[in-house]
N, C-alpha and C. Protein backbone atom coordinates (compact mmCIF):
# COMPACT_ATOMS: atom_id res chain seq x y z
N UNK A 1 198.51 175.09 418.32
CA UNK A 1 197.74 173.92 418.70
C UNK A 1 197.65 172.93 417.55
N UNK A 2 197.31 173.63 416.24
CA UNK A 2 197.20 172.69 415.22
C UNK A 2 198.77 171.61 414.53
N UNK A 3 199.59 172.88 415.13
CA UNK A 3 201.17 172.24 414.70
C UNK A 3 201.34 170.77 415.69
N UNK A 4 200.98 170.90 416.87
CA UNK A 4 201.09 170.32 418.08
C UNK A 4 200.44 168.92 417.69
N UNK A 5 199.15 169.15 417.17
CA UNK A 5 198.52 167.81 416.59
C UNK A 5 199.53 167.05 415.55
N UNK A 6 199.52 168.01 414.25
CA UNK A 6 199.90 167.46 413.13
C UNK A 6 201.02 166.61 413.38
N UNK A 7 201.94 167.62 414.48
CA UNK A 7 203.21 166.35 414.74
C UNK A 7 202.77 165.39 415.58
N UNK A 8 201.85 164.89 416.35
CA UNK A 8 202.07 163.96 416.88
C UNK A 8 201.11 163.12 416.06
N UNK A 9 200.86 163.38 415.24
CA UNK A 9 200.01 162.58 414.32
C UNK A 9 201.21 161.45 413.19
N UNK A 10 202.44 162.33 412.60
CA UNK A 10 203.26 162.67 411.99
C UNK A 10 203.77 160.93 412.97
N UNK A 11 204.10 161.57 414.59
CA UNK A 11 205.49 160.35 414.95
C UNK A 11 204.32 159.29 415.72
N UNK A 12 203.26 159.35 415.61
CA UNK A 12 202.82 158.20 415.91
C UNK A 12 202.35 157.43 414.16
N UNK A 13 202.18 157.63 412.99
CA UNK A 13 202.33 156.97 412.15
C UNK A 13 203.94 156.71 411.99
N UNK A 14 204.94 157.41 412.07
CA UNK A 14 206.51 156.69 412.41
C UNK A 14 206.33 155.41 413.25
N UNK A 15 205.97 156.20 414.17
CA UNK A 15 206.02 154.76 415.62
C UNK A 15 205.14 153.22 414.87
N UNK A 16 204.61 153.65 414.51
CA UNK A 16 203.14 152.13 413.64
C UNK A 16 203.95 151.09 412.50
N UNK A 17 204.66 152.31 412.00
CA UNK A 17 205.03 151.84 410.70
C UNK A 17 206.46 151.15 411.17
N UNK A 18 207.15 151.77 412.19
CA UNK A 18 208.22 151.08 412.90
C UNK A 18 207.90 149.40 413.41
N UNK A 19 206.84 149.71 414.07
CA UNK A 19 206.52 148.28 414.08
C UNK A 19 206.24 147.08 413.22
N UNK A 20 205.27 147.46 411.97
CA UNK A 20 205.44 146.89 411.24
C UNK A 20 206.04 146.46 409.90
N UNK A 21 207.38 147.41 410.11
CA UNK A 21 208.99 147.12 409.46
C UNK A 21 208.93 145.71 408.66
N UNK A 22 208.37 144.56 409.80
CA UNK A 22 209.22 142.91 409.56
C UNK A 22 207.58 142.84 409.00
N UNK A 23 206.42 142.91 409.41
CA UNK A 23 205.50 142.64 408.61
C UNK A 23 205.51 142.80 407.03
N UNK A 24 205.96 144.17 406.73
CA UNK A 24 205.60 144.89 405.82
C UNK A 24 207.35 143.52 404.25
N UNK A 25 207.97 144.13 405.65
CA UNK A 25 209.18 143.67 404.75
C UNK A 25 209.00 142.03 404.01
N UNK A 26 208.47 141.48 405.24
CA UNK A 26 208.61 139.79 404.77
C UNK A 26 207.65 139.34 403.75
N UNK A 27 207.59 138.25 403.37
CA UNK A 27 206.52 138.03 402.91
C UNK A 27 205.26 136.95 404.08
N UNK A 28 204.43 136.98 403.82
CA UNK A 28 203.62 136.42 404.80
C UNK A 28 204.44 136.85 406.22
N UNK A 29 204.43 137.86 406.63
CA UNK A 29 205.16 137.96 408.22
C UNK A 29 204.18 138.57 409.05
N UNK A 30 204.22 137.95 409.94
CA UNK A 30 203.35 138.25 411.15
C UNK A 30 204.27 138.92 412.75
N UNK A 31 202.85 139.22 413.07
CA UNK A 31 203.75 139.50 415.00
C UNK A 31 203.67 138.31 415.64
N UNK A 32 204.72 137.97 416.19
CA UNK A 32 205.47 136.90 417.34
C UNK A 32 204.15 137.10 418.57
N UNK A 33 204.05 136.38 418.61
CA UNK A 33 203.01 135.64 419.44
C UNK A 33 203.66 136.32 421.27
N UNK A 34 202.56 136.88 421.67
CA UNK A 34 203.03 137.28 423.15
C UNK A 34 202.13 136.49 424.28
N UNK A 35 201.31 135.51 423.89
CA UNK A 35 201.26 134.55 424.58
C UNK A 35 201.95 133.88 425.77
N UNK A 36 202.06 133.74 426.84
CA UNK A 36 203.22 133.47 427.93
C UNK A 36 203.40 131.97 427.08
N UNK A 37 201.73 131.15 427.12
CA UNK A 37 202.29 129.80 426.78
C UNK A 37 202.85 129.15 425.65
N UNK A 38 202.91 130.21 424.54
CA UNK A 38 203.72 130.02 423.61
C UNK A 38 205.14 130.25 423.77
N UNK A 39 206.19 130.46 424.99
CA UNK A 39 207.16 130.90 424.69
C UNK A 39 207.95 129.81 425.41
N UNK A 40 208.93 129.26 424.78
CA UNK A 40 209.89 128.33 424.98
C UNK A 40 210.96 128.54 426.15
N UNK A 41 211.05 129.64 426.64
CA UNK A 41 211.52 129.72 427.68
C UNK A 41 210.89 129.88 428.96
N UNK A 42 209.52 130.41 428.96
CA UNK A 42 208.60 130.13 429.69
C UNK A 42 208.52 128.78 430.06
N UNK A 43 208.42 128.24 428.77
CA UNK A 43 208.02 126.42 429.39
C UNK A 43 208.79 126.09 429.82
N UNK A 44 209.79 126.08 429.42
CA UNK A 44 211.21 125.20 430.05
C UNK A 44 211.39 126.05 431.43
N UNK A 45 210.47 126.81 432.45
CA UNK A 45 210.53 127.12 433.35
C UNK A 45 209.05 127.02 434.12
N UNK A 46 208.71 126.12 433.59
CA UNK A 46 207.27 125.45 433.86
C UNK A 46 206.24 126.82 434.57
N UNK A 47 206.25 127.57 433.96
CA UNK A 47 205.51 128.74 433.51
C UNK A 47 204.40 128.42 432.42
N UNK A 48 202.90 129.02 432.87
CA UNK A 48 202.04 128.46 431.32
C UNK A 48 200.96 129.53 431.42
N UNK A 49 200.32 129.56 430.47
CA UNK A 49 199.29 130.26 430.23
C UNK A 49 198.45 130.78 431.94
N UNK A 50 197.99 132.05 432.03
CA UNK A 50 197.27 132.32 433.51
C UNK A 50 196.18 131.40 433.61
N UNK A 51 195.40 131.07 432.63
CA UNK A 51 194.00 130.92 432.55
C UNK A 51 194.31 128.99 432.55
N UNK A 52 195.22 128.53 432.42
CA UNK A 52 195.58 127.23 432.56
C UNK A 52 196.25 127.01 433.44
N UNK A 53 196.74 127.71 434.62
CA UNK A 53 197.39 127.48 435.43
C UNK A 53 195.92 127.78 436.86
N UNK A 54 195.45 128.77 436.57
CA UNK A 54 193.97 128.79 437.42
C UNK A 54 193.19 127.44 437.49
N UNK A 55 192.89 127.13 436.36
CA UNK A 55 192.22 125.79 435.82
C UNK A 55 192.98 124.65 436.65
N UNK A 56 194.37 124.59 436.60
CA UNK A 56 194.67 123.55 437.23
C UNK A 56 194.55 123.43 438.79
N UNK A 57 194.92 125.09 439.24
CA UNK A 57 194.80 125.28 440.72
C UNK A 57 193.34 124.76 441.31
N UNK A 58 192.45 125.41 440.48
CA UNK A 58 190.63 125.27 440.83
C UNK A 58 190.51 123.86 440.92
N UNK A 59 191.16 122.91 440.23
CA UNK A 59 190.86 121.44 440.12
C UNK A 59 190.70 120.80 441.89
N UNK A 60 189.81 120.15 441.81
CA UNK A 60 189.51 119.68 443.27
C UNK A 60 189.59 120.29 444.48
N UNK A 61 189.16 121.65 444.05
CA UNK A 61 188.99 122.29 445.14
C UNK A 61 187.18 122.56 445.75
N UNK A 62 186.60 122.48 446.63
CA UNK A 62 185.75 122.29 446.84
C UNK A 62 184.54 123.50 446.56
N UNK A 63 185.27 124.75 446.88
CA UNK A 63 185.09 126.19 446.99
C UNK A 63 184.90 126.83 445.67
N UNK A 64 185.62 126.34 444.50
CA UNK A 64 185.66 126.75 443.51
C UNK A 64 184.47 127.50 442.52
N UNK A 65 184.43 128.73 441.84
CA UNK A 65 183.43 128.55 440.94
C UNK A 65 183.16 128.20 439.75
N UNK A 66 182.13 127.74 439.36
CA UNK A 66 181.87 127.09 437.95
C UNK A 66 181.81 128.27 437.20
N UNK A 67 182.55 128.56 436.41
CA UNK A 67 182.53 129.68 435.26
C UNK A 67 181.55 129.44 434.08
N UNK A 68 180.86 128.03 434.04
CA UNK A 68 180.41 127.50 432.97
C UNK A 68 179.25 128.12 433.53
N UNK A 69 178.57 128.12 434.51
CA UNK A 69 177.30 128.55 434.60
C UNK A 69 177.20 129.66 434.47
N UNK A 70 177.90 131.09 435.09
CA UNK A 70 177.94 132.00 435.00
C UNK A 70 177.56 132.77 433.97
C-alpha cells in the first residue's frame, strides 16, 4: 500500500514538473492563456468569450435577468 502511494506521488511530481518544463526553462515564462477569447483562431471564427457572448444574447431581451442585483 505504502509502495502504491510513494509511486504515485513519485509520477505525479514527473507529471507537474513536465508541465512546467517552458516555465521553469524560460526566463519570465508563463502558461498560454486558455481563455477562448484570447485565441486568434477563435476570433477569426467569430467565437468569444461565454460570458460575452451571453451578455450580448441577454441584450434587449425583455425576460432577462439582472445579475447585478442578485
Amino acid at each position: 500500500m505504502l509502495k502504491a502511494i510513494i509511486i504515485s506521488v513519485v509520477l505525479l511530481g514527473v507529471g507537474v514538473a513536465g508541465m512546467c518544463v517552458r516555465i521553469i526553462a524560460k526566463k519570465n515564462g508563463t502558461f498560454r492563456s486558455q481563455d477562448i477569447g484570447q485565441s486568434k483562431a477563435m476570433r477569426e471564427r467569430g467565437v468569444g468569450c461565454t460570458r460575452s457572448q451571453d451578455r450580448q444574447a441577454q441584450r434587449g431581451n425583455p425576460l432577462r435577468l439582472n445579475v447585478d442585483e442578485l
